[in-house]
C-alpha atoms as a PDB file:
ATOM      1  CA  UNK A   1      -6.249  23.177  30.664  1.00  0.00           C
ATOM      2  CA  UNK A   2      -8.036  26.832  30.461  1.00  0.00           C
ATOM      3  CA  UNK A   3      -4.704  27.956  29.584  1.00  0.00           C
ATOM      4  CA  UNK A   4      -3.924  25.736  26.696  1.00  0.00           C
ATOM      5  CA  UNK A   5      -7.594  26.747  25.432  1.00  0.00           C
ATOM      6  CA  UNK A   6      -7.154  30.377  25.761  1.00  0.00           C
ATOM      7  CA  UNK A   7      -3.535  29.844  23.818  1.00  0.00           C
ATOM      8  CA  UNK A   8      -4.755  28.074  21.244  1.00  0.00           C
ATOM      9  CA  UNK A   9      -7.901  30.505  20.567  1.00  0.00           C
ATOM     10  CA  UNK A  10      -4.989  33.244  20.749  1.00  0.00           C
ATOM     11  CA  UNK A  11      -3.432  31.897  17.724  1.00  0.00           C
ATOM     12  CA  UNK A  12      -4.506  33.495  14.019  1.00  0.00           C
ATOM     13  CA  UNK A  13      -2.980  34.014  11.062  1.00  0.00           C
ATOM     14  CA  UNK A  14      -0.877  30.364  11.567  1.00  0.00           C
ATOM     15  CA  UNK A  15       1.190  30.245   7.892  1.00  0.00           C
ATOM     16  CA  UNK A  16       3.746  28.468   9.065  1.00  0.00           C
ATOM     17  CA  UNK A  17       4.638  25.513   6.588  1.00  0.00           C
ATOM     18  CA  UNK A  18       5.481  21.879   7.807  1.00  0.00           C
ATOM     19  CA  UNK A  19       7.943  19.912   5.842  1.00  0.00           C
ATOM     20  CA  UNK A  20       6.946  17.007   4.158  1.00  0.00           C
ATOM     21  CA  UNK A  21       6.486  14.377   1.348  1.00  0.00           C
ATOM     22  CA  UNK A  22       3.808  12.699  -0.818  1.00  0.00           C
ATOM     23  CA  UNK A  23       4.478   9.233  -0.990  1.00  0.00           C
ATOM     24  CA  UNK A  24       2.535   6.993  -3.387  1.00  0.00           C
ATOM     25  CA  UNK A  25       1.371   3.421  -2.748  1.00  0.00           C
ATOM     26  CA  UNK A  26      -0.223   0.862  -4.448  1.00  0.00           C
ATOM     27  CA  UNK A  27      -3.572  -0.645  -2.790  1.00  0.00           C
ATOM     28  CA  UNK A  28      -5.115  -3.671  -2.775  1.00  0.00           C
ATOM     29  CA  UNK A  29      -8.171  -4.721  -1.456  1.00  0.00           C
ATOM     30  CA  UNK A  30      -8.899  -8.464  -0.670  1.00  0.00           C
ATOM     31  CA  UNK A  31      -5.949  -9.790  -2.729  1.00  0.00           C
ATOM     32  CA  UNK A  32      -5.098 -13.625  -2.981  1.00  0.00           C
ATOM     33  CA  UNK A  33      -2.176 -13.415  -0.300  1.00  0.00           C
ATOM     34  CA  UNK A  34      -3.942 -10.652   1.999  1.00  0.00           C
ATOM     35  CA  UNK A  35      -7.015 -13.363   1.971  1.00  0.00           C
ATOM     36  CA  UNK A  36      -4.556 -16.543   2.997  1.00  0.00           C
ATOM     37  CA  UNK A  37      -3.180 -14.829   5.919  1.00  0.00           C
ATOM     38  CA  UNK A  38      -6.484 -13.927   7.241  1.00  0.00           C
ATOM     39  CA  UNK A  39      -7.909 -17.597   6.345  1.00  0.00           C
ATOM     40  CA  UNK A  40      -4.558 -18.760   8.412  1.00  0.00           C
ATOM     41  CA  UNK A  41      -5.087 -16.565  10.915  1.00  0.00           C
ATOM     42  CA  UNK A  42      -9.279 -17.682  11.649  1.00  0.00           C
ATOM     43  CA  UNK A  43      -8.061 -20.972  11.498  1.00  0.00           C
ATOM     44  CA  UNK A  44      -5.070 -21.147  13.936  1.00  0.00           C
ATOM     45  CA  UNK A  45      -5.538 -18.032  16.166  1.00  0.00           C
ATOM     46  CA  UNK A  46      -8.611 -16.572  16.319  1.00  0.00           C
ATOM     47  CA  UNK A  47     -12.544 -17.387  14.557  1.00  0.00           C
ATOM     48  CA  UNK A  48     -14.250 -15.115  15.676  1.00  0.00           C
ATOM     49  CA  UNK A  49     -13.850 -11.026  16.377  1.00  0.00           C
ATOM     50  CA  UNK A  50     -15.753  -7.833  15.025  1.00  0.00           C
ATOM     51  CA  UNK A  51     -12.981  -7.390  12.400  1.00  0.00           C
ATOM     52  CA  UNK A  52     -13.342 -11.148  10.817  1.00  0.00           C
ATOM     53  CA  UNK A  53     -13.642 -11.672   8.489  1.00  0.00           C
ATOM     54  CA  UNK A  54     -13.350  -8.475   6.411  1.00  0.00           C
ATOM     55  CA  UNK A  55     -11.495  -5.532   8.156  1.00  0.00           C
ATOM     56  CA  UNK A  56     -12.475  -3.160   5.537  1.00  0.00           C
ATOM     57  CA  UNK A  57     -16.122  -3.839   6.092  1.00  0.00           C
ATOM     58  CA  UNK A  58     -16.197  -4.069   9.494  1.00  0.00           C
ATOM     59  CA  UNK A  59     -13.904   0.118   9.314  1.00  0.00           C
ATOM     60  CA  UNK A  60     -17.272   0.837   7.461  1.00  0.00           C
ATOM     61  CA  UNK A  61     -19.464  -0.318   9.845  1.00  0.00           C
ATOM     62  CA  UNK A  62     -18.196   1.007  12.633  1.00  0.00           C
ATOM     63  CA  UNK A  63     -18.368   4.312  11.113  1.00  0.00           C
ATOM     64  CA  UNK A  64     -21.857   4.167  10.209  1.00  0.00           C
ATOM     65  CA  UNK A  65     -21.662   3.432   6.575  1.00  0.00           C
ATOM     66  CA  UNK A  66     -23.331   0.905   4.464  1.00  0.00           C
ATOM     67  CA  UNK A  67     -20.780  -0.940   3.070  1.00  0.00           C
ATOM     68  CA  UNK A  68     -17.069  -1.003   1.990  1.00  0.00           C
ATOM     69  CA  UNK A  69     -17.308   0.804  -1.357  1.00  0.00           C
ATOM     70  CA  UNK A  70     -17.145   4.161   0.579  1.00  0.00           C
ATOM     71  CA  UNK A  71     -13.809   3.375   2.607  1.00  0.00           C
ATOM     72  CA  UNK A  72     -12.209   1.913  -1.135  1.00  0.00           C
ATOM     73  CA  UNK A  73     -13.118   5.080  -2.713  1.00  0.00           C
ATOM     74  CA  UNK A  74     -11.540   7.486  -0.016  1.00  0.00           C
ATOM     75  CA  UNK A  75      -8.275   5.160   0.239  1.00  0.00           C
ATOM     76  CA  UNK A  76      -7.968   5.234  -3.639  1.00  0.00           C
ATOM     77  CA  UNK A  77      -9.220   8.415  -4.822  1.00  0.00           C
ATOM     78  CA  UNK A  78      -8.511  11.051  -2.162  1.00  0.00           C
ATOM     79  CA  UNK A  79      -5.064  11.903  -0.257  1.00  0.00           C
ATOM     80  CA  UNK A  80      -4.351  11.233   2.754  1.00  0.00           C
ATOM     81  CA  UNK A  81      -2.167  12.277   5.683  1.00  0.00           C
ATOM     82  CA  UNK A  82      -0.641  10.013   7.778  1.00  0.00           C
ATOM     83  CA  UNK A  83      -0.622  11.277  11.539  1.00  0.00           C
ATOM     84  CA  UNK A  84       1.065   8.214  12.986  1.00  0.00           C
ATOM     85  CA  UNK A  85       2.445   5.034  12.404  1.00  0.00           C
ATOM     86  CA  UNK A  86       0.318   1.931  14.092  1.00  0.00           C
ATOM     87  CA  UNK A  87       2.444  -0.777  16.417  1.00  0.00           C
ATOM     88  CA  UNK A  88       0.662  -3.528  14.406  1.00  0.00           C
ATOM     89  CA  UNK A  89       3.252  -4.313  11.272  1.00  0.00           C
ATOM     90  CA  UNK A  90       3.794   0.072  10.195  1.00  0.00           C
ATOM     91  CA  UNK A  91       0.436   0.688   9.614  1.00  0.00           C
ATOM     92  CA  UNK A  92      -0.476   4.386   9.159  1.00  0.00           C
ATOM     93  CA  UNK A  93      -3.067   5.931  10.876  1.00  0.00           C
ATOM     94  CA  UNK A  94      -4.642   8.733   7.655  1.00  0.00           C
ATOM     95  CA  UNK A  95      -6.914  11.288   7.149  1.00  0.00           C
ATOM     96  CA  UNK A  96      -8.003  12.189   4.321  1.00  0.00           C
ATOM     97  CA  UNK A  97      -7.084  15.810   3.309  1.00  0.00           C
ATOM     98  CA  UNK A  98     -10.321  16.568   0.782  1.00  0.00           C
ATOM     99  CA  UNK A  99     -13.324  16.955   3.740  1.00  0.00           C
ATOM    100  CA  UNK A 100     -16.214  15.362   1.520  1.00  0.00           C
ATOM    101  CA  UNK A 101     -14.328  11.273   2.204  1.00  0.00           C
ATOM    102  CA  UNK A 102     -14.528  12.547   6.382  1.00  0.00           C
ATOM    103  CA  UNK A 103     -17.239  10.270   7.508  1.00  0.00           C
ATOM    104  CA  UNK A 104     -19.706  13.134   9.382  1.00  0.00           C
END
């Protein structure tokens, strides 16, 4: 592992470009259909859980912020970069690229 960190601190002047693309997606937050399926889903799978029954507000919480309205803003007024794709139906894992929506 000492060897990785003396590589890495070895490293300046990095200007090498990575390929990409900006996508652009709509966003909705606590739309009619997005609401049924989680409704369904209390009802026939699971009541209770720290993500239930607003997923949004509990990302907010557990990141030390007082409510939602933070998380909305970043998601729809900064860009992101996806690092991964989530197992759980494609979901990207972002960060967003303008450092003021990083949660300290």
């Amino acid at each position: 592992m000492s060897r990785l960190v003396d590589l890495e601190h070895s490293l300046t002047g990095f200007s090498e470009s990575i390929p990409s693309r900006v996508f652009r997606f709509p966003i909705l937050f606590d739309d009619p259909l997005a609401r049924a399926a989680i409704d369904e889903y209390i009802t026939t799978l699971r009541n209770s859980a720290v993500y239930l029954p607003d997923n949004v507000e509990y990302v907010a919480k557990a990141n030390g912020l007082e409510n939602s309205s933070v998380i909305k803003k970043s998601l729809a007024s900064c860009r992101q970069l996806v690092v991964g794709i989530s197992f759980l139906a494609g979901m990207p894992f972002m960060l967003p690229l303008d450092p003021r929506y990083v949660n300290p």
